[in-house]
C-alpha atoms as a PDB file:
ATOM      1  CA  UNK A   1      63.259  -3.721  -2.790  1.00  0.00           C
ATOM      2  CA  UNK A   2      60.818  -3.417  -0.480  1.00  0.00           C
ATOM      3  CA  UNK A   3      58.833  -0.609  -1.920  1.00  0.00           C
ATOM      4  CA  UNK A   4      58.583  -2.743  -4.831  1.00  0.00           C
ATOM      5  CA  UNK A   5      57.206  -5.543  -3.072  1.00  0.00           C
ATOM      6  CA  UNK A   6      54.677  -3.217  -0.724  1.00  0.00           C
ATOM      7  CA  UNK A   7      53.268  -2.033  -4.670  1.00  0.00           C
ATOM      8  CA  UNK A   8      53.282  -5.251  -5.840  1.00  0.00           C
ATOM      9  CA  UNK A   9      51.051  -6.359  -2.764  1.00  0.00           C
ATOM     10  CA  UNK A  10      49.022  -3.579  -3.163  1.00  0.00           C
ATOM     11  CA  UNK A  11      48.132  -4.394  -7.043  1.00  0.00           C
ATOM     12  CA  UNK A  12      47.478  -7.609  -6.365  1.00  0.00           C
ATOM     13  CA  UNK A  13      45.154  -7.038  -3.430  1.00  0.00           C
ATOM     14  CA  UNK A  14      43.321  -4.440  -5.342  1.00  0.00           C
ATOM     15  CA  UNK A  15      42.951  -6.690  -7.979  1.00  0.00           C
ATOM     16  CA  UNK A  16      41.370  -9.529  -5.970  1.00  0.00           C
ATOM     17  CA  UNK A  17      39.489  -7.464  -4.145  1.00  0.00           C
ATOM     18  CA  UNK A  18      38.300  -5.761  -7.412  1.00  0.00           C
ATOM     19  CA  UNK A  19      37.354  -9.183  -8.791  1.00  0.00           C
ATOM     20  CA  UNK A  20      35.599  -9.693  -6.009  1.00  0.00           C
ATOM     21  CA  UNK A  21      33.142  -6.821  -6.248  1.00  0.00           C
ATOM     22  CA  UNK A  22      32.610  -7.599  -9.989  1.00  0.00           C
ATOM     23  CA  UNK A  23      31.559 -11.410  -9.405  1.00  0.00           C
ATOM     24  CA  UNK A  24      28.049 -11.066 -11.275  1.00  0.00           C
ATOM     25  CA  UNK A  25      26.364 -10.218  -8.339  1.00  0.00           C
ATOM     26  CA  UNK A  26      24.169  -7.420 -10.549  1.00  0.00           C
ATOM     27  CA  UNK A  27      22.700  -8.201 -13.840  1.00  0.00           C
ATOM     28  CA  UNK A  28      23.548  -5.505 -16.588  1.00  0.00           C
ATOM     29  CA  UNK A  29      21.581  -2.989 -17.481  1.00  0.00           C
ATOM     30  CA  UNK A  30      20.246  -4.623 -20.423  1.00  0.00           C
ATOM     31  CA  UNK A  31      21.337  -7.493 -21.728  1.00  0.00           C
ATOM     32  CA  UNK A  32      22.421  -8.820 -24.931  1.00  0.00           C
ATOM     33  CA  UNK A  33      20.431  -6.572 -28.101  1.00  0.00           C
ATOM     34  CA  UNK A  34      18.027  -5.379 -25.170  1.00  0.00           C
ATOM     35  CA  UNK A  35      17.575  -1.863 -25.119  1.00  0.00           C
ATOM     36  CA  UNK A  36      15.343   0.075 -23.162  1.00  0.00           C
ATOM     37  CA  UNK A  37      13.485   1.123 -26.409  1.00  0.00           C
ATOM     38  CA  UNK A  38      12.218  -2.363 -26.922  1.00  0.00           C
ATOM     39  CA  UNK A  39      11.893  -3.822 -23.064  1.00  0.00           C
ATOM     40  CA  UNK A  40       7.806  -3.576 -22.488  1.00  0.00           C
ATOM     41  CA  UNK A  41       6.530  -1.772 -19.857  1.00  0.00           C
ATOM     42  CA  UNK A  42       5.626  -3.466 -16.321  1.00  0.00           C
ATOM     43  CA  UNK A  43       1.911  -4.427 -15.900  1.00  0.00           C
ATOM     44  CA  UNK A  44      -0.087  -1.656 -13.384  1.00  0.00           C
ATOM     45  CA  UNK A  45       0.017  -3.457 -10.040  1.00  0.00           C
ATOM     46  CA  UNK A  46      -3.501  -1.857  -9.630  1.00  0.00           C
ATOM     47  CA  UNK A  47      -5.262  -2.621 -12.804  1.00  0.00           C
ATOM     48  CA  UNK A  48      -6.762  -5.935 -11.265  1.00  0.00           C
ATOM     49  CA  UNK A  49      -7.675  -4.518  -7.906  1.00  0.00           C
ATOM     50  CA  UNK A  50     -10.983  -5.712  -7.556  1.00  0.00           C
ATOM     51  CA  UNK A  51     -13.665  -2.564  -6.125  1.00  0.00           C
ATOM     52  CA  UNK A  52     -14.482  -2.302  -2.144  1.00  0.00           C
ATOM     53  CA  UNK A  53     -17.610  -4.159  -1.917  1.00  0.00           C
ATOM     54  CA  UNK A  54     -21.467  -2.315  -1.531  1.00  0.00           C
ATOM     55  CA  UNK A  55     -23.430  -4.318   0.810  1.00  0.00           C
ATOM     56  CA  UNK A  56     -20.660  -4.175   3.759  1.00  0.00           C
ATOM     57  CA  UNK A  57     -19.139  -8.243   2.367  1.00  0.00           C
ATOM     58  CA  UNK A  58     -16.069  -9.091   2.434  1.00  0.00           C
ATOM     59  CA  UNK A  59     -13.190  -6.796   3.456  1.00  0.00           C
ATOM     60  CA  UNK A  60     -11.634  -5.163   0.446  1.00  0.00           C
ATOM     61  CA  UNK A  61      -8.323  -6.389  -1.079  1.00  0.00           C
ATOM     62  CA  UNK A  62      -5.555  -5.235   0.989  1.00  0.00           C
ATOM     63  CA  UNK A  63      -3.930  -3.767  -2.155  1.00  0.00           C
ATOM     64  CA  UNK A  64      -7.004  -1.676  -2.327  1.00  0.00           C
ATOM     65  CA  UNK A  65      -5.373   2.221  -2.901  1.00  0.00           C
ATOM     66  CA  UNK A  66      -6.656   4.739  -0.706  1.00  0.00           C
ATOM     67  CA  UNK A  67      -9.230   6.426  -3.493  1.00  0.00           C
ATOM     68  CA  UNK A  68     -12.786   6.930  -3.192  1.00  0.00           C
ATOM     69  CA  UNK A  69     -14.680   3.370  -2.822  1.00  0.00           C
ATOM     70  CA  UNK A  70     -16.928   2.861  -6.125  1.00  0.00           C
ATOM     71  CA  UNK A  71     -15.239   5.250  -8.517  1.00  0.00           C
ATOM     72  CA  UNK A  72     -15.217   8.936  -8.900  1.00  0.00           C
ATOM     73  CA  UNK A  73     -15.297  11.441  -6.767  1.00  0.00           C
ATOM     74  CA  UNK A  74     -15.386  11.394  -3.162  1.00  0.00           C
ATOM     75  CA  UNK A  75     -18.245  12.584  -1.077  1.00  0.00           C
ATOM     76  CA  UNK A  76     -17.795  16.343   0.150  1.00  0.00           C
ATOM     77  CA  UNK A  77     -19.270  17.124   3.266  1.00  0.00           C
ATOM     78  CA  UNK A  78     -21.369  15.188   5.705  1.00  0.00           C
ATOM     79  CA  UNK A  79     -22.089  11.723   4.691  1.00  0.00           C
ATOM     80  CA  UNK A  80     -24.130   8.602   6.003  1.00  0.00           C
ATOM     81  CA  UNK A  81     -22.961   5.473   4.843  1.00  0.00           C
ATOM     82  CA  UNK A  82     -24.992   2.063   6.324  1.00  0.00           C
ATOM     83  CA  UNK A  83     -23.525  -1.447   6.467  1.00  0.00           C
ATOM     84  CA  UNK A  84     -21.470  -4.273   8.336  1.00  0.00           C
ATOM     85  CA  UNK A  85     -18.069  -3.079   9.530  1.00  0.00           C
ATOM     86  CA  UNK A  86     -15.058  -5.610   8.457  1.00  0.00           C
ATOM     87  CA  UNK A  87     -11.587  -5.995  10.096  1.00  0.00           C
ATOM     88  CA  UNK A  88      -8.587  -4.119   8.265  1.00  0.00           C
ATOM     89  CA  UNK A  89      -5.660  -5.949   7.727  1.00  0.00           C
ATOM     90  CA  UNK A  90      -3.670  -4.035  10.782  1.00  0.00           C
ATOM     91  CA  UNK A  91      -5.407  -4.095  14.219  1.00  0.00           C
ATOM     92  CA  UNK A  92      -7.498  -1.975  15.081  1.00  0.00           C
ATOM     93  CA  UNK A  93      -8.163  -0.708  11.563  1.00  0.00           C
ATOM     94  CA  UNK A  94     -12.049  -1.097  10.516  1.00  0.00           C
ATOM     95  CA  UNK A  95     -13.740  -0.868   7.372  1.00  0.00           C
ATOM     96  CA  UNK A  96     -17.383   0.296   6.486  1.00  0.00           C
ATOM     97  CA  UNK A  97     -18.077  -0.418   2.302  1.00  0.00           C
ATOM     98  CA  UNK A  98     -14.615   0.168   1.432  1.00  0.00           C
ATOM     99  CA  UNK A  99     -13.974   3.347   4.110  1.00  0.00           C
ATOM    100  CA  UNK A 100     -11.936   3.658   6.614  1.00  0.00           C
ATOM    101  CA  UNK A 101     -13.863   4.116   9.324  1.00  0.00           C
ATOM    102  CA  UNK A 102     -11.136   7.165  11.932  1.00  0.00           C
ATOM    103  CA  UNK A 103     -12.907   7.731  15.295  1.00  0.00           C
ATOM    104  CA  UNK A 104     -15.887   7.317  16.385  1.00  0.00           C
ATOM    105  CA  UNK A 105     -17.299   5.193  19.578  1.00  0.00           C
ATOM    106  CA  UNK A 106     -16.037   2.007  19.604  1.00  0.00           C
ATOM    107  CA  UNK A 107     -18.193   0.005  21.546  1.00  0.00           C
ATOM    108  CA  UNK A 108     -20.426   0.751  18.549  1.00  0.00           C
ATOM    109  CA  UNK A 109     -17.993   0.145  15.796  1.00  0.00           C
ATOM    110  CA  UNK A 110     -16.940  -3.912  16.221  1.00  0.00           C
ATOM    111  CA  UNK A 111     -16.292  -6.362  13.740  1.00  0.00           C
ATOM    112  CA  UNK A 112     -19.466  -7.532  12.337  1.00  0.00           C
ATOM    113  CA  UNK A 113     -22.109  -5.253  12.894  1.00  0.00           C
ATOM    114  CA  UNK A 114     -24.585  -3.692  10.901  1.00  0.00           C
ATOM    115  CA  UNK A 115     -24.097   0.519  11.918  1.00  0.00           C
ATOM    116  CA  UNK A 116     -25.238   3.984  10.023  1.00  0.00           C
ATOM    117  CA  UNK A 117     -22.277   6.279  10.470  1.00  0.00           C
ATOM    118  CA  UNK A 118     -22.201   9.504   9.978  1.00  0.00           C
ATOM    119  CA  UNK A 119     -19.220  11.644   9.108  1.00  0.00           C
ATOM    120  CA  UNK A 120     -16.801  13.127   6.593  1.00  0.00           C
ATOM    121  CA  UNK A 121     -14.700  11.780   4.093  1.00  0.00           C
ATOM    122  CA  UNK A 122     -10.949  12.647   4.679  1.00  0.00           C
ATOM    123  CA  UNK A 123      -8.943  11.000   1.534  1.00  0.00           C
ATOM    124  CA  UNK A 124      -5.807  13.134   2.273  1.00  0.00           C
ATOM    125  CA  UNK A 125      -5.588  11.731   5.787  1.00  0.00           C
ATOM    126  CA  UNK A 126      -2.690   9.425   6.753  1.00  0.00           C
ATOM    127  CA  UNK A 127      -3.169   6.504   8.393  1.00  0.00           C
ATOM    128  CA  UNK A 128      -1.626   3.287   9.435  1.00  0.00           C
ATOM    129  CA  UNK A 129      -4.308   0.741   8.442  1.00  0.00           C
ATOM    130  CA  UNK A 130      -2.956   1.090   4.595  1.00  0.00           C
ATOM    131  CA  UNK A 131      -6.739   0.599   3.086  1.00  0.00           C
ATOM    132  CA  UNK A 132      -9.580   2.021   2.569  1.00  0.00           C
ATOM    133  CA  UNK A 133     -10.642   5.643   2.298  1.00  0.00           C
ATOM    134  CA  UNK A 134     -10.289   7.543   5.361  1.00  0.00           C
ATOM    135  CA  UNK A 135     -13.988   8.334   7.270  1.00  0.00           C
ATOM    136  CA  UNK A 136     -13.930  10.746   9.916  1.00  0.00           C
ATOM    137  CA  UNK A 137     -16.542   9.397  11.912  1.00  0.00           C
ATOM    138  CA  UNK A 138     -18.946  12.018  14.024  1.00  0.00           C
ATOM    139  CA  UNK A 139     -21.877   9.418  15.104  1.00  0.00           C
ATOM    140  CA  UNK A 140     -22.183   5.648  14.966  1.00  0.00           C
ATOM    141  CA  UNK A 141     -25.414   3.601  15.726  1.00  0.00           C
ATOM    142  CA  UNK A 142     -26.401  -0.184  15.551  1.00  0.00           C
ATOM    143  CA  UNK A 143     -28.962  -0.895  13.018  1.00  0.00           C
END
């Protein structure tokens, strides 16, 4: 008898606990006549990004992917880019026309002013500032 009672306990526990588990806490798959031939596709989170600015404004969108600033290609080699540097969105992350600007002397390189760096373009370079197109910097002057 009490075998019987012990598997009876268990069944019902299993059940509630089963019942439990299956409470609607995750929608189906697909629901009623959806199927996954006729559900339309997410929007691209990116397609409204708007570009890195050119004359050093505003800081670009934090959403910004890392790709080249301004389309195409990046620059190979040494570069000189001119402008205002902005704040990133992390600290200590700044931003020259949509770069990111890695290195370089910072007593130079503060918010708001107008520098000529010159450098490399590194777009395979990881960073934490999560914008912008990574610049090694080599020089840095006020303008």
């Amino acid at each position: 008898m009490t075998t019987r009672w012990m598997v009876g306990a268990t069944l019902v526990l299993g059940l509630a606990l089963g019942a439990c588990a299956d409470s609607g806490s995750t929608p189906p798959p697909n629901g009623p006549g959806d199927s996954p031939a006729t559900r339309s596709p997410s929007p691209d989170p990116t397609s409204s990004v708007p570009a890195p600015t050119t004359s050093g404004g505003p800081a670009a969108d934090p959403a910004t992917p890392t790709e080249p600033p301004h389309g195409g290609a990046a620059p190979s080699g040494t570069t000189t880019l001119s402008g205002t540097v902005q704040a990133g969105v992390e600290a200590n992350c700044l931003l020259l026309d949509g770069y990111l600007l890695v290195g370089g002397p910072r007593d130079v390189l503060t918010v708001g002013a107008r520098v000529t760096v010159v450098g490399e373009v590194h777009a395979g370079l990881m960073t934490t500032c999560q914008q912008g197109t990574p610049f090694q910097v080599r020089s840095a002057t006020r303008s």
